[in-house]
PDB file of N, CA and C in Angstrom:
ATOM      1  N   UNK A   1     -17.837  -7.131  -7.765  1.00  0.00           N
ATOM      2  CA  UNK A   1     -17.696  -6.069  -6.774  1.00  0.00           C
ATOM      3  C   UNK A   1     -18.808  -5.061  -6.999  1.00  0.00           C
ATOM      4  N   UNK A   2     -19.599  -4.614  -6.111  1.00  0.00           N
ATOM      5  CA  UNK A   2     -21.033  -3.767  -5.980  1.00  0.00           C
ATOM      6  C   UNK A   2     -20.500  -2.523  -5.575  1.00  0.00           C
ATOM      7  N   UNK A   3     -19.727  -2.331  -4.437  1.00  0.00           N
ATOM      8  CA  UNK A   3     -19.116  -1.191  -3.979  1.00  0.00           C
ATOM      9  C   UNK A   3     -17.471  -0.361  -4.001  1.00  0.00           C
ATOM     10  N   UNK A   4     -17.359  -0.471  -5.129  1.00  0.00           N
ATOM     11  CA  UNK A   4     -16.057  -0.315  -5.123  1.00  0.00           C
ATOM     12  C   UNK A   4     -15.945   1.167  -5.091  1.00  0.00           C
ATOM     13  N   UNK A   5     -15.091   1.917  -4.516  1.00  0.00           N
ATOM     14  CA  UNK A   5     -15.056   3.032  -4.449  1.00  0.00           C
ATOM     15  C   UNK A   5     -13.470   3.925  -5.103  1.00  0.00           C
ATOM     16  N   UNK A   6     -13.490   4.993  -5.724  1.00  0.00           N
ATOM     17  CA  UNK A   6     -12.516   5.238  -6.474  1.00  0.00           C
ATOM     18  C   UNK A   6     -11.915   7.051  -6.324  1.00  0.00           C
ATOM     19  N   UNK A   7     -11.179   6.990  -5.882  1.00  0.00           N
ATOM     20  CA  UNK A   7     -10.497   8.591  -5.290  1.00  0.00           C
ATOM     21  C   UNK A   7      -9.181   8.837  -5.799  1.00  0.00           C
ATOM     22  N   UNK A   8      -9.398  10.563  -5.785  1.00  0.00           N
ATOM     23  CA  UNK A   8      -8.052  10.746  -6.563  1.00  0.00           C
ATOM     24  C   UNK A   8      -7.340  11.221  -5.524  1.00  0.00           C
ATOM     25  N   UNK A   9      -6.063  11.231  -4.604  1.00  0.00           N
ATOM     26  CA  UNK A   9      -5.928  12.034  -3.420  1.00  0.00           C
ATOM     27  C   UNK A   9      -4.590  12.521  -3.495  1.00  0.00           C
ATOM     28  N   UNK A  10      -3.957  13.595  -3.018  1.00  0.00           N
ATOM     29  CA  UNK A  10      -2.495  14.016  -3.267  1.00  0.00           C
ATOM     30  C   UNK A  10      -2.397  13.834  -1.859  1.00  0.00           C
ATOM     31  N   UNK A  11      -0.713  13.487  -1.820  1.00  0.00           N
ATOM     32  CA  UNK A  11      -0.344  13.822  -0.452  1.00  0.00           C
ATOM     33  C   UNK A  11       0.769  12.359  -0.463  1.00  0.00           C
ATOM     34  N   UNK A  12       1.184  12.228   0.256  1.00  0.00           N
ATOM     35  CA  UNK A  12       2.107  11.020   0.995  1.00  0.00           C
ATOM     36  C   UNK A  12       1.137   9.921   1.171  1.00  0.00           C
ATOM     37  N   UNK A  13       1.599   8.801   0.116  1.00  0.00           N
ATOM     38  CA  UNK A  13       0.705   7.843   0.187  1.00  0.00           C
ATOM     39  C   UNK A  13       0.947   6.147   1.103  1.00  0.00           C
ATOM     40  N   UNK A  14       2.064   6.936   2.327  1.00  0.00           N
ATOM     41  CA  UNK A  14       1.653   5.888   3.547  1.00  0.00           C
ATOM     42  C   UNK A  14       0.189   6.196   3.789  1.00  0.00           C
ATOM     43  N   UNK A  15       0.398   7.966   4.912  1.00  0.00           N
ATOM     44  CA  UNK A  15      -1.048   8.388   5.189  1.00  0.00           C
ATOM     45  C   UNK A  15      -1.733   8.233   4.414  1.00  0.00           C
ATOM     46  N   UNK A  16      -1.887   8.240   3.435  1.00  0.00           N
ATOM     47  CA  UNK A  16      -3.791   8.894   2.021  1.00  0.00           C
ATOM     48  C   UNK A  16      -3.759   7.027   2.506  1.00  0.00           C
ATOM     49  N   UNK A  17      -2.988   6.105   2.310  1.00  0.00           N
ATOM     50  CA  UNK A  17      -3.704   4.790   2.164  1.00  0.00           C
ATOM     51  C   UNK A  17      -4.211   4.568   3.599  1.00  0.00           C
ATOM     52  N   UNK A  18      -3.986   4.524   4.452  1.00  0.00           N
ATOM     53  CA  UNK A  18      -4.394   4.335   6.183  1.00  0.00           C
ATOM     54  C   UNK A  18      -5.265   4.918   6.323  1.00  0.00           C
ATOM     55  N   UNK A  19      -5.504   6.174   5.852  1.00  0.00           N
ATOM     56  CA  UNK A  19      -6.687   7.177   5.920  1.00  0.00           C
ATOM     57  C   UNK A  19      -7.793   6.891   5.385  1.00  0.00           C
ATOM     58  N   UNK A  20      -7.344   6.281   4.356  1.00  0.00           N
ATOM     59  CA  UNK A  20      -8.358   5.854   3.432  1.00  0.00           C
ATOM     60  C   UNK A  20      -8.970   4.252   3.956  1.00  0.00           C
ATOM     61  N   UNK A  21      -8.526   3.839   4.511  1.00  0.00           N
ATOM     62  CA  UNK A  21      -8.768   2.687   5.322  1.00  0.00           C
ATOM     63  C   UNK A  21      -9.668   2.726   6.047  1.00  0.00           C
ATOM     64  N   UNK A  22      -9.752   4.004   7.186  1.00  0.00           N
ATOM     65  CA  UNK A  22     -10.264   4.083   8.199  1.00  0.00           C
ATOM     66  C   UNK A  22     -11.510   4.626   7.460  1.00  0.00           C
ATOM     67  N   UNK A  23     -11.133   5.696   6.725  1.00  0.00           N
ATOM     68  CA  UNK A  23     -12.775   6.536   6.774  1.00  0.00           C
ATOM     69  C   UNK A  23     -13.470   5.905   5.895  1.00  0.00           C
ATOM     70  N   UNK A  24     -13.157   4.660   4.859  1.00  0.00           N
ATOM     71  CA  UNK A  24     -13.984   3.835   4.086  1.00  0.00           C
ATOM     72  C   UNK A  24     -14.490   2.452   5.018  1.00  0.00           C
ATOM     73  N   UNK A  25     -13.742   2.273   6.081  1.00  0.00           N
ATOM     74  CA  UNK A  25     -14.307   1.297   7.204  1.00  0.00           C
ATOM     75  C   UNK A  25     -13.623  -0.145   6.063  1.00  0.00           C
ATOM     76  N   UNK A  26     -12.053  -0.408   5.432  1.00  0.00           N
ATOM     77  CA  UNK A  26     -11.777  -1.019   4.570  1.00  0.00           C
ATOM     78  C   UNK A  26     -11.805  -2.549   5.349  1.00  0.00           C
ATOM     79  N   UNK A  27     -11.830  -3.627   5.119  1.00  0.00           N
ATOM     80  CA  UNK A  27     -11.594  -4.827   5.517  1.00  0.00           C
ATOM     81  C   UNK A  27      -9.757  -5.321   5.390  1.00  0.00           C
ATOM     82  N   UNK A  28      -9.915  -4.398   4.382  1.00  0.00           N
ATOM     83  CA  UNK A  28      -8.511  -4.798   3.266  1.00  0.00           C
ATOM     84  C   UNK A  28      -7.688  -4.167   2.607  1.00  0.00           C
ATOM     85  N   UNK A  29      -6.555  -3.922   2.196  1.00  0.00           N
ATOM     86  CA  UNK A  29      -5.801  -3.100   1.740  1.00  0.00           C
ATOM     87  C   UNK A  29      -4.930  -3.814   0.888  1.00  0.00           C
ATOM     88  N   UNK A  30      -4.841  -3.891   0.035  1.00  0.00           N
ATOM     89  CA  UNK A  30      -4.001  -4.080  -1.147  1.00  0.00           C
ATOM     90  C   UNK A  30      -3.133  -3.419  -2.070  1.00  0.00           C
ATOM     91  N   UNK A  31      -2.009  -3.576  -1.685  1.00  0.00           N
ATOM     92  CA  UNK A  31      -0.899  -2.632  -2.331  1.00  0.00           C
ATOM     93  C   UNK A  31       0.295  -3.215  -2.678  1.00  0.00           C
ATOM     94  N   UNK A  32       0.761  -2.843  -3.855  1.00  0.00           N
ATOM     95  CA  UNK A  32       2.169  -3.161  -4.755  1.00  0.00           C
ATOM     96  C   UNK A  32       3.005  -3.313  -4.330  1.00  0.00           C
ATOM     97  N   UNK A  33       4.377  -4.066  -4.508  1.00  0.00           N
ATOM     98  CA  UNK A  33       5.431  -3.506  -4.312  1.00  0.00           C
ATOM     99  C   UNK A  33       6.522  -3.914  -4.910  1.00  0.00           C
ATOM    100  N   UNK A  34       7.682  -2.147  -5.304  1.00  0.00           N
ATOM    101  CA  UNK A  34       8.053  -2.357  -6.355  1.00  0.00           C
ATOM    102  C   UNK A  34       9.437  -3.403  -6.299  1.00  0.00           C
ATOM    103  N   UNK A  35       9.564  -3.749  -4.738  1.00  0.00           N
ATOM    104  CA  UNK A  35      10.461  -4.832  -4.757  1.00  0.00           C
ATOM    105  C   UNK A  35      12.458  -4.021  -4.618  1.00  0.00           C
ATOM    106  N   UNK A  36      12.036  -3.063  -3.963  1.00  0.00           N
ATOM    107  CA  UNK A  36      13.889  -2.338  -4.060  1.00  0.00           C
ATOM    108  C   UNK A  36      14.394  -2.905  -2.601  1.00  0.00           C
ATOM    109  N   UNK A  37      15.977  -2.903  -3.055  1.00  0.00           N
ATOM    110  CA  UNK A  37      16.689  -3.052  -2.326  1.00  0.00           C
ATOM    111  C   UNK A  37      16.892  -2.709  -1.122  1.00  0.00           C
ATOM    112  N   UNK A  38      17.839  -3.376  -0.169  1.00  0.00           N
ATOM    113  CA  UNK A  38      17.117  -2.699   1.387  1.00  0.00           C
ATOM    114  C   UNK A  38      18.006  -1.062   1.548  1.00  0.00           C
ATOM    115  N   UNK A  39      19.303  -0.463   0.539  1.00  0.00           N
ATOM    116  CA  UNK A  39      19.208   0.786   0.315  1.00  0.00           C
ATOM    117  C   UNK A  39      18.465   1.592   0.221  1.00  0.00           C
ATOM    118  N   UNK A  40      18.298   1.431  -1.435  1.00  0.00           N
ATOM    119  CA  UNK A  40      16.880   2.640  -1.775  1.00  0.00           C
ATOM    120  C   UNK A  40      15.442   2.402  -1.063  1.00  0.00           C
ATOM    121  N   UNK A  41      15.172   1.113  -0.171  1.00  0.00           N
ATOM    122  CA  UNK A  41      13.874   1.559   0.376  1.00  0.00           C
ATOM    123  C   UNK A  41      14.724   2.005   2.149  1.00  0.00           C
ATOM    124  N   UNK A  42      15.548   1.683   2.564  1.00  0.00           N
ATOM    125  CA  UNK A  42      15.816   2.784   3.577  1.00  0.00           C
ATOM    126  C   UNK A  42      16.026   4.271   3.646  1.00  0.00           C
ATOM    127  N   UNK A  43      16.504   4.577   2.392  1.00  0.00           N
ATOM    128  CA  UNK A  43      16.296   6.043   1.823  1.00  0.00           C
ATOM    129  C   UNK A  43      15.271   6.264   1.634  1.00  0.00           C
ATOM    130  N   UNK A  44      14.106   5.858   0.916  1.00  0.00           N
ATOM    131  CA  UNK A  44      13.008   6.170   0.556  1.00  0.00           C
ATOM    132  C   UNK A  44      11.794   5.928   0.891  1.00  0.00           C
ATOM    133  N   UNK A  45      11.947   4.798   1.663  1.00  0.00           N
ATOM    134  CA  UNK A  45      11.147   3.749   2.966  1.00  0.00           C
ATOM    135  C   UNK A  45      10.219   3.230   1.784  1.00  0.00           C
ATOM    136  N   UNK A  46       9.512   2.460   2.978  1.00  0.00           N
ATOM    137  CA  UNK A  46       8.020   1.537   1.593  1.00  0.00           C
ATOM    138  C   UNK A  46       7.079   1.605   2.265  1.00  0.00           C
ATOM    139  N   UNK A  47       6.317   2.115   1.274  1.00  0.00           N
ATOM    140  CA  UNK A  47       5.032   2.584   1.594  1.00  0.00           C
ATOM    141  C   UNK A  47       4.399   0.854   1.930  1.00  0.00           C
ATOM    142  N   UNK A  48       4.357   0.086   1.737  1.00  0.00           N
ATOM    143  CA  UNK A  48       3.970  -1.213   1.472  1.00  0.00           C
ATOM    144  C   UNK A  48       3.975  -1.537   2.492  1.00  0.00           C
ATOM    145  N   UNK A  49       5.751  -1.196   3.572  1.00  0.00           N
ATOM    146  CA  UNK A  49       6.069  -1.543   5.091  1.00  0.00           C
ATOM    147  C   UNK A  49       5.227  -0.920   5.890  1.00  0.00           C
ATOM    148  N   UNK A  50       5.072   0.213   5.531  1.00  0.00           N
ATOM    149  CA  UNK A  50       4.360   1.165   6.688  1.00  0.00           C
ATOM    150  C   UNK A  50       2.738   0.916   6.872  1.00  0.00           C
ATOM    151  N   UNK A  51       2.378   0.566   5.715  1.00  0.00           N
ATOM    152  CA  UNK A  51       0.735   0.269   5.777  1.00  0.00           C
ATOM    153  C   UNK A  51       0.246  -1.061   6.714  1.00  0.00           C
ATOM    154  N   UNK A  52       1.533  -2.249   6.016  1.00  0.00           N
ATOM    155  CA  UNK A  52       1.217  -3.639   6.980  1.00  0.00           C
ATOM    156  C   UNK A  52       1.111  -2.898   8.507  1.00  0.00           C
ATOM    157  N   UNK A  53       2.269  -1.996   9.065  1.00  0.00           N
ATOM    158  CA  UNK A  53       2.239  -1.716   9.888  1.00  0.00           C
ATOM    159  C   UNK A  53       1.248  -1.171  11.073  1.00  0.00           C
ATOM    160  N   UNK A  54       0.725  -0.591  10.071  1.00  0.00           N
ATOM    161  CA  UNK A  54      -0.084   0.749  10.643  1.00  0.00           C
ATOM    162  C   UNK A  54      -1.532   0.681  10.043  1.00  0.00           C
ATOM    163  N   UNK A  55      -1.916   0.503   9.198  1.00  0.00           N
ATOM    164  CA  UNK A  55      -2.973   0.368   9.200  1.00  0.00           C
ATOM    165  C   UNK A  55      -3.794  -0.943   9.634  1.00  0.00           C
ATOM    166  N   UNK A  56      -5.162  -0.461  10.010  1.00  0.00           N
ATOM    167  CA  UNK A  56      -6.116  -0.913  11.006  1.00  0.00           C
ATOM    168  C   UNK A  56      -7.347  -2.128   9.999  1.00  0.00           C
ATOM    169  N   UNK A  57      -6.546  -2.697   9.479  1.00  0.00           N
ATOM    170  CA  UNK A  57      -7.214  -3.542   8.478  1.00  0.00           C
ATOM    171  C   UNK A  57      -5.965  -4.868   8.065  1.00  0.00           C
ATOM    172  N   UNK A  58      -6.470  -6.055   7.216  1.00  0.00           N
ATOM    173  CA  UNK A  58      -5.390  -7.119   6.523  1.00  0.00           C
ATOM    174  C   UNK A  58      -4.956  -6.268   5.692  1.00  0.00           C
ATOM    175  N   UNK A  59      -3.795  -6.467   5.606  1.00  0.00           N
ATOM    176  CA  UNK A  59      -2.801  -5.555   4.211  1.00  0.00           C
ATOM    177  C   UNK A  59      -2.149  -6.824   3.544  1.00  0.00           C
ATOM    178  N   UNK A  60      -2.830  -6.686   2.150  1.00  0.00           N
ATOM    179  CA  UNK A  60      -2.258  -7.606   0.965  1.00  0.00           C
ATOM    180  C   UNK A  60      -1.259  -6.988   0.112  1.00  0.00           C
ATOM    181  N   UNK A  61       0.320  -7.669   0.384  1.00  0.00           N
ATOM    182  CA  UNK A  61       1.170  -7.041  -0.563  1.00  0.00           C
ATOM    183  C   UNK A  61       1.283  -8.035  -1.493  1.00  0.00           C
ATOM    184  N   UNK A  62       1.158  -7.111  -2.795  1.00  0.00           N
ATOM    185  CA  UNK A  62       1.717  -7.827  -4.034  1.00  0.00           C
ATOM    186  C   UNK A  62       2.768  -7.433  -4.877  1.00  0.00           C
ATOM    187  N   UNK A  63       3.636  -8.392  -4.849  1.00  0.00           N
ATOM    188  CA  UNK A  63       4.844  -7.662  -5.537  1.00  0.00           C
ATOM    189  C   UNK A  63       4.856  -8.427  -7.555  1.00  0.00           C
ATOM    190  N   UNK A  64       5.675  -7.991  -8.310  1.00  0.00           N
ATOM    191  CA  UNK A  64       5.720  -8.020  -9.089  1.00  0.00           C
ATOM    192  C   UNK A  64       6.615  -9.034  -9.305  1.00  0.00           C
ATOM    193  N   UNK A  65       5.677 -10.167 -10.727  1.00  0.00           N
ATOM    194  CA  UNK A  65       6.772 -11.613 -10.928  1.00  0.00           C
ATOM    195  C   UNK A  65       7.510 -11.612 -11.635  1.00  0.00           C
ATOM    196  N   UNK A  66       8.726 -12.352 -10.733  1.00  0.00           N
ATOM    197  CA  UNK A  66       9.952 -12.185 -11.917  1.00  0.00           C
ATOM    198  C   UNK A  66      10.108 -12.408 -12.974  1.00  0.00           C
ATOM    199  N   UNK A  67      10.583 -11.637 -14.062  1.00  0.00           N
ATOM    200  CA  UNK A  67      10.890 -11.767 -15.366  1.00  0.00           C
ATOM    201  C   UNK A  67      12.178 -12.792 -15.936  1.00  0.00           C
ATOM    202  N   UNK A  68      11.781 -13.437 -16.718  1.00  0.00           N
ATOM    203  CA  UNK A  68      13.063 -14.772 -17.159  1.00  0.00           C
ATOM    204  C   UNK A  68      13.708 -13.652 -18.415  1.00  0.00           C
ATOM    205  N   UNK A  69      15.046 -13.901 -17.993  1.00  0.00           N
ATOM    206  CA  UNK A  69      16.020 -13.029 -19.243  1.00  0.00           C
ATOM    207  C   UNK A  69      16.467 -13.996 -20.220  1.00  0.00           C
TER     208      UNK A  69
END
């Protein structure tokens, strides 16, 4: 990677990631997810949902692999 670019930003990070999309001209978006229930992310929504949504680029979600107990 030649151009990778790296920001620190406060705020609600549906918007800062979409924003950040647009004004970096992103191809791509890649973001976590922490995998909650459909409760706590209707209380708390997912940032993960809203980006596929809304932002103006491919959105790569990656969630975290399950652990063997």
């Amino acid at each position: 990677v030649h151009d990778a670019v790296v920001e620190v930003v406060e705020g609600d990070a549906r918007n800062i990631l979409c924003d950040a999309v647009e004004k970096h001209h992103a191809s791509i978006l890649v973001v976590g997810s922490h995998g909650y229930g459909a409760i706590k992310r209707a209380v708390l929504g997912s940032v993960s949902d809203y980006c596929a949504h809304h932002a103006h680029c491919t959105v790569m979600i990656v969630k975290r692999p399950k652990t063997k107990h």
